[in-house]
C-alpha atoms as a PDB file:
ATOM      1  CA  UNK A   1     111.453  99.920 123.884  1.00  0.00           C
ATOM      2  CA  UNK A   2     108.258 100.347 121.371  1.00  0.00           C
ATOM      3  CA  UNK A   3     107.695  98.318 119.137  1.00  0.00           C
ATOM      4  CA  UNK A   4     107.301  99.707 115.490  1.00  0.00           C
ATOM      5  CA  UNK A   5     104.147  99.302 114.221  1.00  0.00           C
ATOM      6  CA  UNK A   6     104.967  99.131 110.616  1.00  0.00           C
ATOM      7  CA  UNK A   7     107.504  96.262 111.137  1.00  0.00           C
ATOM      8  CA  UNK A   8     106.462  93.167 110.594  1.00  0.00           C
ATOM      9  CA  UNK A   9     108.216  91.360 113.948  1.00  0.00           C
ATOM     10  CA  UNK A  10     108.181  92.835 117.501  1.00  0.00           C
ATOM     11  CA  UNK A  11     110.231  92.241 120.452  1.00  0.00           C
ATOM     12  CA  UNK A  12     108.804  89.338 121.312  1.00  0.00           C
ATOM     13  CA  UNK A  13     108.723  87.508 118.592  1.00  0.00           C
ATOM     14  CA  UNK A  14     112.711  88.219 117.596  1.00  0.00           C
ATOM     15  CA  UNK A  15     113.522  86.818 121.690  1.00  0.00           C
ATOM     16  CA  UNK A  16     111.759  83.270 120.329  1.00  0.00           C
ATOM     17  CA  UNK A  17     113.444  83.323 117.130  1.00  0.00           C
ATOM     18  CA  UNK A  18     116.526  83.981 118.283  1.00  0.00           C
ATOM     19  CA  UNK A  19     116.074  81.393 120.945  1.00  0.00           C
ATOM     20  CA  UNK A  20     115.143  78.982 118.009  1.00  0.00           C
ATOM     21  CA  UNK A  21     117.787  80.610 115.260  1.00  0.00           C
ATOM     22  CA  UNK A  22     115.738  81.124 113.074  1.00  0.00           C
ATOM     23  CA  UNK A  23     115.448  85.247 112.418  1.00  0.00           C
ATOM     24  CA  UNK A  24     117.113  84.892 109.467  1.00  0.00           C
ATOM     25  CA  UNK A  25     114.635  82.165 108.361  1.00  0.00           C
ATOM     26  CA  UNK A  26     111.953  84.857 109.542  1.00  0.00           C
ATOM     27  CA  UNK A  27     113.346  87.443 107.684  1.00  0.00           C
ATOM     28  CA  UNK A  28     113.423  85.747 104.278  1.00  0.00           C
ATOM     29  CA  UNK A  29     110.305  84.781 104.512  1.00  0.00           C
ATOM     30  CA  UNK A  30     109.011  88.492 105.180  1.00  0.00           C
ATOM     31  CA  UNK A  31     111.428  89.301 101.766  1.00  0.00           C
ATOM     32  CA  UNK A  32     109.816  86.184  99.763  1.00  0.00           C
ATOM     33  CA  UNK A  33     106.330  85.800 100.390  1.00  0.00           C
ATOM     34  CA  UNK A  34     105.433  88.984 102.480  1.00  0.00           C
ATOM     35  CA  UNK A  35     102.559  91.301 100.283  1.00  0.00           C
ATOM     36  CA  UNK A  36     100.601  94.428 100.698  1.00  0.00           C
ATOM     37  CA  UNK A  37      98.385  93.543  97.880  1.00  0.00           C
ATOM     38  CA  UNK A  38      96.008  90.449  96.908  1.00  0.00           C
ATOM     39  CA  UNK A  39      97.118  88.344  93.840  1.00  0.00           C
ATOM     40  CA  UNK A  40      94.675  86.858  91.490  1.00  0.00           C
ATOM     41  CA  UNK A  41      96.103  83.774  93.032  1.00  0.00           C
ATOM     42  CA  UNK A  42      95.105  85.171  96.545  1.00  0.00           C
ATOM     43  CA  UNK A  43      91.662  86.523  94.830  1.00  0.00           C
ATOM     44  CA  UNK A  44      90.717  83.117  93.710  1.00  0.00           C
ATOM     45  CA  UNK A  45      91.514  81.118  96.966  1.00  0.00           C
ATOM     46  CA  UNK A  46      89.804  83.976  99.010  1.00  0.00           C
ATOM     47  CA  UNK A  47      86.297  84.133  96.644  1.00  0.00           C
ATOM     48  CA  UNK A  48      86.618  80.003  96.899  1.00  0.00           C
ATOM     49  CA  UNK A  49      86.593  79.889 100.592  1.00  0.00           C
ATOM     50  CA  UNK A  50      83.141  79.372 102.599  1.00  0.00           C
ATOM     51  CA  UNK A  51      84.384  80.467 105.860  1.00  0.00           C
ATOM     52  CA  UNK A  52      87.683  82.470 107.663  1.00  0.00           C
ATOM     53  CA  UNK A  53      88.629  83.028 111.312  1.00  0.00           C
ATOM     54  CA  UNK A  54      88.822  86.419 112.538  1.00  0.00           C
ATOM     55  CA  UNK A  55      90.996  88.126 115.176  1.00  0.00           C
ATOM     56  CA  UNK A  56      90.125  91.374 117.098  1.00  0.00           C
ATOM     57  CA  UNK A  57      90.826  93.245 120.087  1.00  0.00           C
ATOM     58  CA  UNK A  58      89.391  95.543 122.207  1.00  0.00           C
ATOM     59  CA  UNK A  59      90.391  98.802 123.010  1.00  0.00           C
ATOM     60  CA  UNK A  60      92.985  97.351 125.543  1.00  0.00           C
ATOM     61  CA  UNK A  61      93.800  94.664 123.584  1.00  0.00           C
ATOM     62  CA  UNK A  62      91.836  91.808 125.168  1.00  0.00           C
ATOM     63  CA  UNK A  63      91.214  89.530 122.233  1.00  0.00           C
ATOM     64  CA  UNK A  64      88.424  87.890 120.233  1.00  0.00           C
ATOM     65  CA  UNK A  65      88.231  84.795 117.425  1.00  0.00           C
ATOM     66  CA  UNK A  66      85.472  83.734 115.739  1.00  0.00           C
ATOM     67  CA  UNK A  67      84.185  81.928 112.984  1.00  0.00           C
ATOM     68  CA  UNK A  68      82.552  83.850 109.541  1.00  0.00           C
ATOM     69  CA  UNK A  69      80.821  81.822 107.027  1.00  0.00           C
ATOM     70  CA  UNK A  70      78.673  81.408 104.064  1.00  0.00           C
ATOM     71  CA  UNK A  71      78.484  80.438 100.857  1.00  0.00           C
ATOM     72  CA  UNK A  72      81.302  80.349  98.689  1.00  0.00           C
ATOM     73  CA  UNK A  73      82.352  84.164  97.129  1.00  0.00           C
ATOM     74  CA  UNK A  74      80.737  85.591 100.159  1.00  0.00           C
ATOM     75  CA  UNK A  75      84.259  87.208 100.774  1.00  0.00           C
ATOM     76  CA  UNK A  76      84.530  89.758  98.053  1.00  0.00           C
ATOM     77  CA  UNK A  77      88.087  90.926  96.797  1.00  0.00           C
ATOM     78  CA  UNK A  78      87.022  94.432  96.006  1.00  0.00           C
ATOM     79  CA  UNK A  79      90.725  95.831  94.208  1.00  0.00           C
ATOM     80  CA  UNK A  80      93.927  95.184  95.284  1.00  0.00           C
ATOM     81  CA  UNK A  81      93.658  96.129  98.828  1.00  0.00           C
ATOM     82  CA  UNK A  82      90.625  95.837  99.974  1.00  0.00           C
ATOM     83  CA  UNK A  83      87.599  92.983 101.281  1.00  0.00           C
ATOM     84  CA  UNK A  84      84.265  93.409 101.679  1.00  0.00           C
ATOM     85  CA  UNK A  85      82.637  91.061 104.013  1.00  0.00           C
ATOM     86  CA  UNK A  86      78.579  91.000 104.115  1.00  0.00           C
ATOM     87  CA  UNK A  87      77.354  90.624 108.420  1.00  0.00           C
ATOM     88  CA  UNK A  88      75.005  87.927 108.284  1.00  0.00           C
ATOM     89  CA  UNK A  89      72.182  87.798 111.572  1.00  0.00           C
ATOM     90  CA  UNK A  90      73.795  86.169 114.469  1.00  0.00           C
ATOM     91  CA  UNK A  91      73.403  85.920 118.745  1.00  0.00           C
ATOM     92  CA  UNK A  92      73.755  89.684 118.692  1.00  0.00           C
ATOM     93  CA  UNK A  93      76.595  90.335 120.930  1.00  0.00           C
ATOM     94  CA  UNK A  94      78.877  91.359 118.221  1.00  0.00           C
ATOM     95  CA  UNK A  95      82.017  90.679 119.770  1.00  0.00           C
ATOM     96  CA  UNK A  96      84.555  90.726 116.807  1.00  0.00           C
ATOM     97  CA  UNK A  97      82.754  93.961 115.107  1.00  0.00           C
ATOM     98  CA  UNK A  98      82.094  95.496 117.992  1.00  0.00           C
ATOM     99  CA  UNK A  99      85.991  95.305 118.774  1.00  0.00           C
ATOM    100  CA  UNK A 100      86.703  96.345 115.493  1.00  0.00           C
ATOM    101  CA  UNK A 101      84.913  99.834 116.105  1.00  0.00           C
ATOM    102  CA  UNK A 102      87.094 100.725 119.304  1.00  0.00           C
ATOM    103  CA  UNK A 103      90.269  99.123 117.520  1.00  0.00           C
ATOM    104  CA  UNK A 104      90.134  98.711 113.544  1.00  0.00           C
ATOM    105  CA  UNK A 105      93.163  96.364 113.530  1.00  0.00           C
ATOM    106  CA  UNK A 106      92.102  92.787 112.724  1.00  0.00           C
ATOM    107  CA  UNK A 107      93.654  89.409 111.764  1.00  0.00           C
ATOM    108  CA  UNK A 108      92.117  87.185 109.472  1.00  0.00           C
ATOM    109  CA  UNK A 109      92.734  83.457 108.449  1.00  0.00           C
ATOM    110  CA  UNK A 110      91.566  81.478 105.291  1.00  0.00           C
ATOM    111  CA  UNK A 111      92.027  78.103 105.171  1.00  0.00           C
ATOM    112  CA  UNK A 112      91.565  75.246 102.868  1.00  0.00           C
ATOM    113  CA  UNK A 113      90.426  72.046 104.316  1.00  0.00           C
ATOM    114  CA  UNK A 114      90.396  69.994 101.719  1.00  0.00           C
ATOM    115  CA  UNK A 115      93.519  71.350  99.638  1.00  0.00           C
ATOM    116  CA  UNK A 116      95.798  71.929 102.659  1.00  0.00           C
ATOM    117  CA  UNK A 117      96.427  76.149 102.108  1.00  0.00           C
ATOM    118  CA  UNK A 118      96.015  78.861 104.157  1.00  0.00           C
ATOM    119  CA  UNK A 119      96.556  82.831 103.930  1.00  0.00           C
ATOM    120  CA  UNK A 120      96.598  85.486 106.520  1.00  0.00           C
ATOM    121  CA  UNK A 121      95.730  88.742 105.789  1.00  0.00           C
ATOM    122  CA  UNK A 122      96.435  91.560 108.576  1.00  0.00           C
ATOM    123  CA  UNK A 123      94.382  94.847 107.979  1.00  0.00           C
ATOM    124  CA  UNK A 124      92.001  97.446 109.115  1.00  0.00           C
ATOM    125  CA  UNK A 125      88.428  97.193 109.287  1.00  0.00           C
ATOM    126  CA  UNK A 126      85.256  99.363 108.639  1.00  0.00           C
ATOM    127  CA  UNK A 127      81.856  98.600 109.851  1.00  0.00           C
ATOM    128  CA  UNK A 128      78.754 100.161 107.989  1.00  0.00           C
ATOM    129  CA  UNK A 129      75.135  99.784 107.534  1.00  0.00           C
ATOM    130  CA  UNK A 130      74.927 101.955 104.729  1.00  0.00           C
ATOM    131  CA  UNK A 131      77.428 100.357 102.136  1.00  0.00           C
ATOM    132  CA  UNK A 132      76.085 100.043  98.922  1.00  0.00           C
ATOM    133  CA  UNK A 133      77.360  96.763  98.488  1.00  0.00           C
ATOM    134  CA  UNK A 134      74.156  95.627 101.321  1.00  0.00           C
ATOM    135  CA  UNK A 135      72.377  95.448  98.048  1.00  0.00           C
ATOM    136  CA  UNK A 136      74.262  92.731  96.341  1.00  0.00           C
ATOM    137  CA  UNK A 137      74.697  90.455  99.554  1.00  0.00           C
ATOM    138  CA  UNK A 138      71.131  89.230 100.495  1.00  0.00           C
ATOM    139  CA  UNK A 139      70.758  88.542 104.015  1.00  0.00           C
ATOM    140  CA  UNK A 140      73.204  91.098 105.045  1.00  0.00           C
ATOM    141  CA  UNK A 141      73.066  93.305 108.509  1.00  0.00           C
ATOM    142  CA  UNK A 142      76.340  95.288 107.918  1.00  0.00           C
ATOM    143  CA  UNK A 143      79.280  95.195 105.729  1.00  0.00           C
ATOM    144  CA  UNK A 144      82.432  95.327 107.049  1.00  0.00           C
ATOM    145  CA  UNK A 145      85.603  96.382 104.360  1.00  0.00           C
ATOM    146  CA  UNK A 146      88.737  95.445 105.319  1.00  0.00           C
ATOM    147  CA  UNK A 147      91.654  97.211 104.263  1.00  0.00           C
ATOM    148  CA  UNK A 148      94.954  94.951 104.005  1.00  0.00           C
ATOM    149  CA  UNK A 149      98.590  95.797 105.099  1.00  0.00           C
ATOM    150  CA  UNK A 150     100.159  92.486 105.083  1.00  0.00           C
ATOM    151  CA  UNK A 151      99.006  89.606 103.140  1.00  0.00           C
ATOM    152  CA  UNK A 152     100.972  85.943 103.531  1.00  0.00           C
ATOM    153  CA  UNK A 153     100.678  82.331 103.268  1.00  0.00           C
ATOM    154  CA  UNK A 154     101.752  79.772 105.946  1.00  0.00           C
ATOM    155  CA  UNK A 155     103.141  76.396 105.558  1.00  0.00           C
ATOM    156  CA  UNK A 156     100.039  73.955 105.348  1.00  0.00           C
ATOM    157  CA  UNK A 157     101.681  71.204 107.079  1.00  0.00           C
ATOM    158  CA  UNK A 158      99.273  70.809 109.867  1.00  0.00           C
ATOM    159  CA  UNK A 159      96.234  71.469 108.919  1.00  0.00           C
ATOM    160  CA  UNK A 160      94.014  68.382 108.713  1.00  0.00           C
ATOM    161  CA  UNK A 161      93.237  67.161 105.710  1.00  0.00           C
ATOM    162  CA  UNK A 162      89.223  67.410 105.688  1.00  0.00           C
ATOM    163  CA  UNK A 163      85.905  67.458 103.489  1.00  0.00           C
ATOM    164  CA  UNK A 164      83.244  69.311 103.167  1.00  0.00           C
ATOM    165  CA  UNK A 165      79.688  67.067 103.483  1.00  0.00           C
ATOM    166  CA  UNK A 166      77.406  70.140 103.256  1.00  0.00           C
ATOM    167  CA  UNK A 167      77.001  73.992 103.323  1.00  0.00           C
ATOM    168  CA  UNK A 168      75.026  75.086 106.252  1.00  0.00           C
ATOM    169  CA  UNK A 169      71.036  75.700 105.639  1.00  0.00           C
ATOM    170  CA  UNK A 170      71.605  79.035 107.412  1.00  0.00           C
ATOM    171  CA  UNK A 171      74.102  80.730 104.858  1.00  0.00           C
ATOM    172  CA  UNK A 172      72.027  83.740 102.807  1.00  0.00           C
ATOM    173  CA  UNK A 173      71.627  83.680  99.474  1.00  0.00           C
ATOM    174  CA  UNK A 174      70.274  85.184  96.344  1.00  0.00           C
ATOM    175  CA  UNK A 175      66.094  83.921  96.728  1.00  0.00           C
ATOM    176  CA  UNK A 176      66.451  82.061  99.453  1.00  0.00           C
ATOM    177  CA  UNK A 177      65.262  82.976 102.835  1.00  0.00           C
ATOM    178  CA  UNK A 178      67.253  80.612 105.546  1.00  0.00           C
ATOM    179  CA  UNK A 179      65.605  78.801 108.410  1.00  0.00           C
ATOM    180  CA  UNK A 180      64.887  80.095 111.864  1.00  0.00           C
ATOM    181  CA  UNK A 181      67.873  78.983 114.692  1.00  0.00           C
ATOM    182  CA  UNK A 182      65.838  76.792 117.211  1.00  0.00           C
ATOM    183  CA  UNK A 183      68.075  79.299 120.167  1.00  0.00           C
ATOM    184  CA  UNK A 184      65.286  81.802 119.013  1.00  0.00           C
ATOM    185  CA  UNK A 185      61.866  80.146 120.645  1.00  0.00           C
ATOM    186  CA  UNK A 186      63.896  78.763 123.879  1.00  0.00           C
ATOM    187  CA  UNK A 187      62.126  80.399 126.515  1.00  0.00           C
ATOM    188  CA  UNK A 188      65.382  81.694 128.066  1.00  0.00           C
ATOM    189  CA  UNK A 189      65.623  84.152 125.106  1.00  0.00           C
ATOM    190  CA  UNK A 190      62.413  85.149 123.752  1.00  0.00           C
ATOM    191  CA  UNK A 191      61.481  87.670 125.752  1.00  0.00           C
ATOM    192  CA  UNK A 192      64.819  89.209 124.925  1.00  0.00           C
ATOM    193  CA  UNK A 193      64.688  89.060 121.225  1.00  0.00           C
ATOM    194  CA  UNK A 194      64.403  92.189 118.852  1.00  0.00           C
ATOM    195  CA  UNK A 195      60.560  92.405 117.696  1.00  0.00           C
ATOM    196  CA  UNK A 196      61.839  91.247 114.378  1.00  0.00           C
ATOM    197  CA  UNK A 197      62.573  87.917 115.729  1.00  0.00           C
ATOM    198  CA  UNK A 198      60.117  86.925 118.099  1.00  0.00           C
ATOM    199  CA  UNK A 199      57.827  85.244 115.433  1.00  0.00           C
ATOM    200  CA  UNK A 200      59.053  82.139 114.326  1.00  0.00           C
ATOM    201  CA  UNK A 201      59.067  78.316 113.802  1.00  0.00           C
ATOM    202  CA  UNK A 202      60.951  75.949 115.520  1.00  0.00           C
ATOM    203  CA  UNK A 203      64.110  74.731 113.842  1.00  0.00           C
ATOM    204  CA  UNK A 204      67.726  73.280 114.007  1.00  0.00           C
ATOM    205  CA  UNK A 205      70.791  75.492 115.608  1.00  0.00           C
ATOM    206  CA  UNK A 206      72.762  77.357 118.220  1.00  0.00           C
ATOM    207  CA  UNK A 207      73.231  80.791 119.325  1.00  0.00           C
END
């Protein structure tokens, strides 16, 4: 049997809840805190947060996580709907956008180290060079605009309780221009670098 796409359970997940009982727990919680459109609560957390993990798949669903950050309000909450997140240089294999061109449907998780919270928000994404909104995110490559279909909290039970020491040298912003990742004078990549890159200074990081 297919699963519907617009529900917010498949098969699979109502056989372990009703192993566990708990599908009427499930359901309540898609009636109660279940949204198709940001907040201002979920605005403010979101434009607070210097880094998310994001979910993709490939065109036959083999999946991807990784880990986006930068500085504080590098996530923008565009209207009620809708994220814009600035592509900042990385190792160039562009794994979760790359995915996200040959199947837009994404998963993305905030999370709040320090103030145990966390919100999911389920959606489509877009990947463009040419956004307009390059302009206003220095250090940007692409921006990539999500578009949200299901936006919910989880229970912040187990996430360890943590604190920030620093924001990393490497996030972009307004005057700045960040350091050069020591991965890009090892001899193992140099020769494989874009032109753009192959000049440098030897600093701290990892591809």
């Amino acid at each position: 049997m297919a699963n519907d796409p617009m529900s917010m359970y498949h098969e699979g997940m109502r056989r372990l809840q009703d192993v566990r009982e708990t599908r009427p727990l499930a359901d309540r919680l898609e009636q109660v805190t279940v949204r198709a459109a940001f907040t201002e609560e979920d605005r403010t957390f979101i434009e607070r947060c210097p880094m998310f993990f994001i979910a993709t798949a490939d065109a036959d669903g083999h999946p991807d996580c990784s880990y986006k950050g930068g500085l504080p309000g590098f996530v923008h909450v565009l209207d009620d709907r809708t994220l814009a997140i600035p592509d900042y240089d990385g190792n160039g294999m562009y794994r979760s956008w790359g995915n996200a061109l040959l199947n837009p449907h994404v998963g993305l998780l905030f999370l709040d180290f320090e103030n145990p919270k966390r919100l999911r928000v389920n959606g489509t994404a877009q990947v463009s060079e040419n956004d307009p909104l390059r302009a206003e995110c220095p250090g940007s490559v692409f921006i990539v605009r999500i578009t949200a279909t299901r936006i919910f909290p989880n229970c912040p039970r187990y996430i360890h309780k943590m604190q920030l020491v620093d924001y990393s040298a490497y996030a972009p912003k307004p005057g700045y221009t960040p350091p050069v990742p020591a991965w890009k004078t090892f001899d193992a990549f140099r020769d494989s670098l874009p032109a753009r890159d192959r000049p440098g200074d030897k600093k701290e990081g990892c591809p």
